[in-house]
Protein backbone atom coordinates (compact mmCIF):
# COMPACT_ATOMS: atom_id res chain seq x y z
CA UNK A 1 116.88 87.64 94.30
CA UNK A 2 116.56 88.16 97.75
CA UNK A 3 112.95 89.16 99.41
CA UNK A 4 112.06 90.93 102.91
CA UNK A 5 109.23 88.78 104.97
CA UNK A 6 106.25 90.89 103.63
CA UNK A 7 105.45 91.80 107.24
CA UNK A 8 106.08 95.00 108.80
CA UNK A 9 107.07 93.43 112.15
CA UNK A 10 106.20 91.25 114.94
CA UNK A 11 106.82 87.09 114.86
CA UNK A 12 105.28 85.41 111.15
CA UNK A 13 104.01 82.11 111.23
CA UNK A 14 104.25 79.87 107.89
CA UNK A 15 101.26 77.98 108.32
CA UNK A 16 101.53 76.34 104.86
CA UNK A 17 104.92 75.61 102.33
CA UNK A 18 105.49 75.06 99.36
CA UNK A 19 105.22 71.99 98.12
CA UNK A 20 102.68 68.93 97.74
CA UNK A 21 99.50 69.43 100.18
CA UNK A 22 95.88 67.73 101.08
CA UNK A 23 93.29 70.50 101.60
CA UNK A 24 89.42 69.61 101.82
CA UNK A 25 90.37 65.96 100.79
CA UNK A 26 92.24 67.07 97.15
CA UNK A 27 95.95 66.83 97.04
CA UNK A 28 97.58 68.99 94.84
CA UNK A 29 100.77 71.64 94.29
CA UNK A 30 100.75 74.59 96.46
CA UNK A 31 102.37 76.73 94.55
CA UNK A 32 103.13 79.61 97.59
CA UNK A 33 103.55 79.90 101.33
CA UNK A 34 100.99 80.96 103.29
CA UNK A 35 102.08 83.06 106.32
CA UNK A 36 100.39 84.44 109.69
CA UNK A 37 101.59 87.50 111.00
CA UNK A 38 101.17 88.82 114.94
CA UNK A 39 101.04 92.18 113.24
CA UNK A 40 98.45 92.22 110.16
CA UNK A 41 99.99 94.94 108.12
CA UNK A 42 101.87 93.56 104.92
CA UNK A 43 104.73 95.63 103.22
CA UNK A 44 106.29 94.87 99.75
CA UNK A 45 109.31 92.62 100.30
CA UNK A 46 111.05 94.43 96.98
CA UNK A 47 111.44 96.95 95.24
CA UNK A 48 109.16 96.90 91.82
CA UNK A 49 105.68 97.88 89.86
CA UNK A 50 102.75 97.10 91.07
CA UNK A 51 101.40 94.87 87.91
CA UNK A 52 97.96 94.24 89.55
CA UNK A 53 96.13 95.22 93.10
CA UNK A 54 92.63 94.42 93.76
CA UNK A 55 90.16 91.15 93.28
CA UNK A 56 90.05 89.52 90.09
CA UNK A 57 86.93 87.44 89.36
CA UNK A 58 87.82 85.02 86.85
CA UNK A 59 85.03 81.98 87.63
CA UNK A 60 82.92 82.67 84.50
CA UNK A 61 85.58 81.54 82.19
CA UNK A 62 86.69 79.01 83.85
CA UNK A 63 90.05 80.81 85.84
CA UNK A 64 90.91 80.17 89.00
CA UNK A 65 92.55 83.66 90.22
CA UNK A 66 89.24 84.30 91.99
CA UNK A 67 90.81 82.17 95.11
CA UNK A 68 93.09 84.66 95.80
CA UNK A 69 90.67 87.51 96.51
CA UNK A 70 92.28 90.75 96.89
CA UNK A 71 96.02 90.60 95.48
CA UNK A 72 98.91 92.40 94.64
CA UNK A 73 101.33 91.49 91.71
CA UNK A 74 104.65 92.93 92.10
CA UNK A 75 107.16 93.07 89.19
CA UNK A 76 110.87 93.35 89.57
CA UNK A 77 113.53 94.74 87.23
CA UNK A 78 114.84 91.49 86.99
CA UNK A 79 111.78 89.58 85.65
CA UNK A 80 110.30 88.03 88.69
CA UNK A 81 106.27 88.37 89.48
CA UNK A 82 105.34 88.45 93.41
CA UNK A 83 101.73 87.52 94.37
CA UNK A 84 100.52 88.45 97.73
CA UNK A 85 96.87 87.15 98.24
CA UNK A 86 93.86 87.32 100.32
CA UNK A 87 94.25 90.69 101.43
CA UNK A 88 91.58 92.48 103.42
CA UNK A 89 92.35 95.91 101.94
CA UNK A 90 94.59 97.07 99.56
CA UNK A 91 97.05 100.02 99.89
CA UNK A 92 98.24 100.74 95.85
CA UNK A 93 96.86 101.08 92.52
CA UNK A 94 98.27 99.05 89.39
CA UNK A 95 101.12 101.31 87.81
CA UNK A 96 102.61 102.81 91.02
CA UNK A 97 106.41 102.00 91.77
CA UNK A 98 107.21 100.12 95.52
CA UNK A 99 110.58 100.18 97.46
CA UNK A 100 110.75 97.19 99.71
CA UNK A 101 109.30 97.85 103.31
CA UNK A 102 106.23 100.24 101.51
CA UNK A 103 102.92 98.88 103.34
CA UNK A 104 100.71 97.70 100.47
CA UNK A 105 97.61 95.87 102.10
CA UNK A 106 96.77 94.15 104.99
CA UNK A 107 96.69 90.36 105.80
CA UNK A 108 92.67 88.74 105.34
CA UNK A 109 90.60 86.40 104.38
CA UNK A 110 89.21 87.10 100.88
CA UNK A 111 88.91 84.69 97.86
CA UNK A 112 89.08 81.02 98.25
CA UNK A 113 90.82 80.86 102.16
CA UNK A 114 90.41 78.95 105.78
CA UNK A 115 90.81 81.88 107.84
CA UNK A 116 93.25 84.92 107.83
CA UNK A 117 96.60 84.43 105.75
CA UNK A 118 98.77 86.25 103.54
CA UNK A 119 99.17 83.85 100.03
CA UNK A 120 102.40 84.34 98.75
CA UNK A 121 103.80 83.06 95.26
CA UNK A 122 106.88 84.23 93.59
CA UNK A 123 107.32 83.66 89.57
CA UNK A 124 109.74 83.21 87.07
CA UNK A 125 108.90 82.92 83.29
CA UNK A 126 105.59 81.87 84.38
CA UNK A 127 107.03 79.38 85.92
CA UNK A 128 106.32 78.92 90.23
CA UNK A 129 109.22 78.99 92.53
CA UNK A 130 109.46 77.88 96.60
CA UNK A 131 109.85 81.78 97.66
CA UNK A 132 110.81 80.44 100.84
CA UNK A 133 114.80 80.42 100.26
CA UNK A 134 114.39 84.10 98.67
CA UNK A 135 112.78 85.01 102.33
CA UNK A 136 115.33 83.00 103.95
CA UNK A 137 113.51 81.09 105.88
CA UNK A 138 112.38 76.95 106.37
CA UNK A 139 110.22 75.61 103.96
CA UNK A 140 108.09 74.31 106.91
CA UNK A 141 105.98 75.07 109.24
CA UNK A 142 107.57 77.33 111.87
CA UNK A 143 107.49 80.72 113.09
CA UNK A 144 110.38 83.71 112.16
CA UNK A 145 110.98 87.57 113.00
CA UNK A 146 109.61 89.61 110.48
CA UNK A 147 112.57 92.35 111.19
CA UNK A 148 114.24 92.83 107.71
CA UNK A 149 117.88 92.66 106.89
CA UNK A 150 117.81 96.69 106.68
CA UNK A 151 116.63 96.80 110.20
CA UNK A 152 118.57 94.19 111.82
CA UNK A 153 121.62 96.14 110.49
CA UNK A 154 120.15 99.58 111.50
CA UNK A 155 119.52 98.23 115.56
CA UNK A 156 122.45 96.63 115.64
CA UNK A 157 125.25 99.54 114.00
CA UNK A 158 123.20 102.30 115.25
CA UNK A 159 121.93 103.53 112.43
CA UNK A 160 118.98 106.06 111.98
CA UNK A 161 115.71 105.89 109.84
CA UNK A 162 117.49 108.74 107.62
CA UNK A 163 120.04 106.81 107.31
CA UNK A 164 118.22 103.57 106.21
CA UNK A 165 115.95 105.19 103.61
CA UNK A 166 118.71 106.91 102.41
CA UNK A 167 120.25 103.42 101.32
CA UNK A 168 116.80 102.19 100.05
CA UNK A 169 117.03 104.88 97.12
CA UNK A 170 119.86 102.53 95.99
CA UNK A 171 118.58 99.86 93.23
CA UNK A 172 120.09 97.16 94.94
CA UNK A 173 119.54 98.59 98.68
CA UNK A 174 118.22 95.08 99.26
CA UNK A 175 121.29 93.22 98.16
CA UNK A 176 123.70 95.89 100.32
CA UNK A 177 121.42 95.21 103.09
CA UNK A 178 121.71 91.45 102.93
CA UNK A 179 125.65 91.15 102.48
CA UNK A 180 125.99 93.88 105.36
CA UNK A 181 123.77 91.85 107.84
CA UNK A 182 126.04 88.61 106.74
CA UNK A 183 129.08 90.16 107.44
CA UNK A 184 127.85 91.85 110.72
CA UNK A 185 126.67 87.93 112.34
């Protein structure tokens, strides 16, 4: 599976990988990257359902989905669950279908956060994966473009918008995308 950086554009920031981390004095598994974006507005990274979008408050019983405030879960065709969390506002309802690039939310604060992030997990089988490789980017703290394969193709063949969302109807527009930019470096 390959993801778009869930940014519309400017520079992203990870701020946080994957991985082992000491926050507020409690090591533990951070099961996501958290990114900072110049531009706030956050687009899905793949095609899929939106599973879940809005806050969950889950403290009562004992949950702990309340930290991530205002979320989206996106789920793919191919079995994979993408969280994007701490949104200040949300763009979709549960049910609705999402190509990649569709602007679902924007980047916040909300839940259980130190100051304006975008949370993001990627699942498996229930089972937490280091989303960073599916972005392709570090694991590490660092900043990247947020220009997708799709439009790093389109600026550099020359290709219009019509042209690009004409691909994206394709279920595997992503993939194309990817292998074309490859082949183009």
């Amino acid at each position: 599976m390959k993801l778009n950086i869930p940014y519309k554009s400017g520079t992203v920031r990870v701020s946080s990988p994957y991985g082992m981390r000491t926050l507020n004095g409690t090591t533990a598994m951070h099961k996501g990257v958290d990114l900072v974006g110049t531009v706030k507005t956050i687009i899905s990274p793949c095609a899929g359902k939106i599973g879940w979008a809005g806050e969950y408050d889950d403290r009562l019983s004992g949950g702990r989905t309340w930290e991530w405030g205002k979320y989206v879960r996106i789920e793919t065709d191919d079995g994979y669950m993408v969280y994007l969390c701490h949104l200040a506002a949300v763009f979709c309802q549960a049910g609705m279908h999402v190509e990649a690039g569709d602007e679902i939310g924007t980047e916040g604060s909300t839940g259980y956060s130190t100051g304006n992030h975008l949370h993001m997990e990627v699942r498996k089988n229930g089972e937490s994966l280091d989303p960073t490789p599916l972005l392709g980017i570090a694991n590490r703290v660092g900043s990247y473009p947020a220009e997708s394969d799709a439009d790093r193709v389109c600026r550099k063949a020359g290709l219009e918008t019509q042209t690009k969302n004409y691909i994206n109807r394709y279920p595997y527009a992503a993939d194309l995308w990817r292998k074309l930019w490859e082949a183009m470096r």
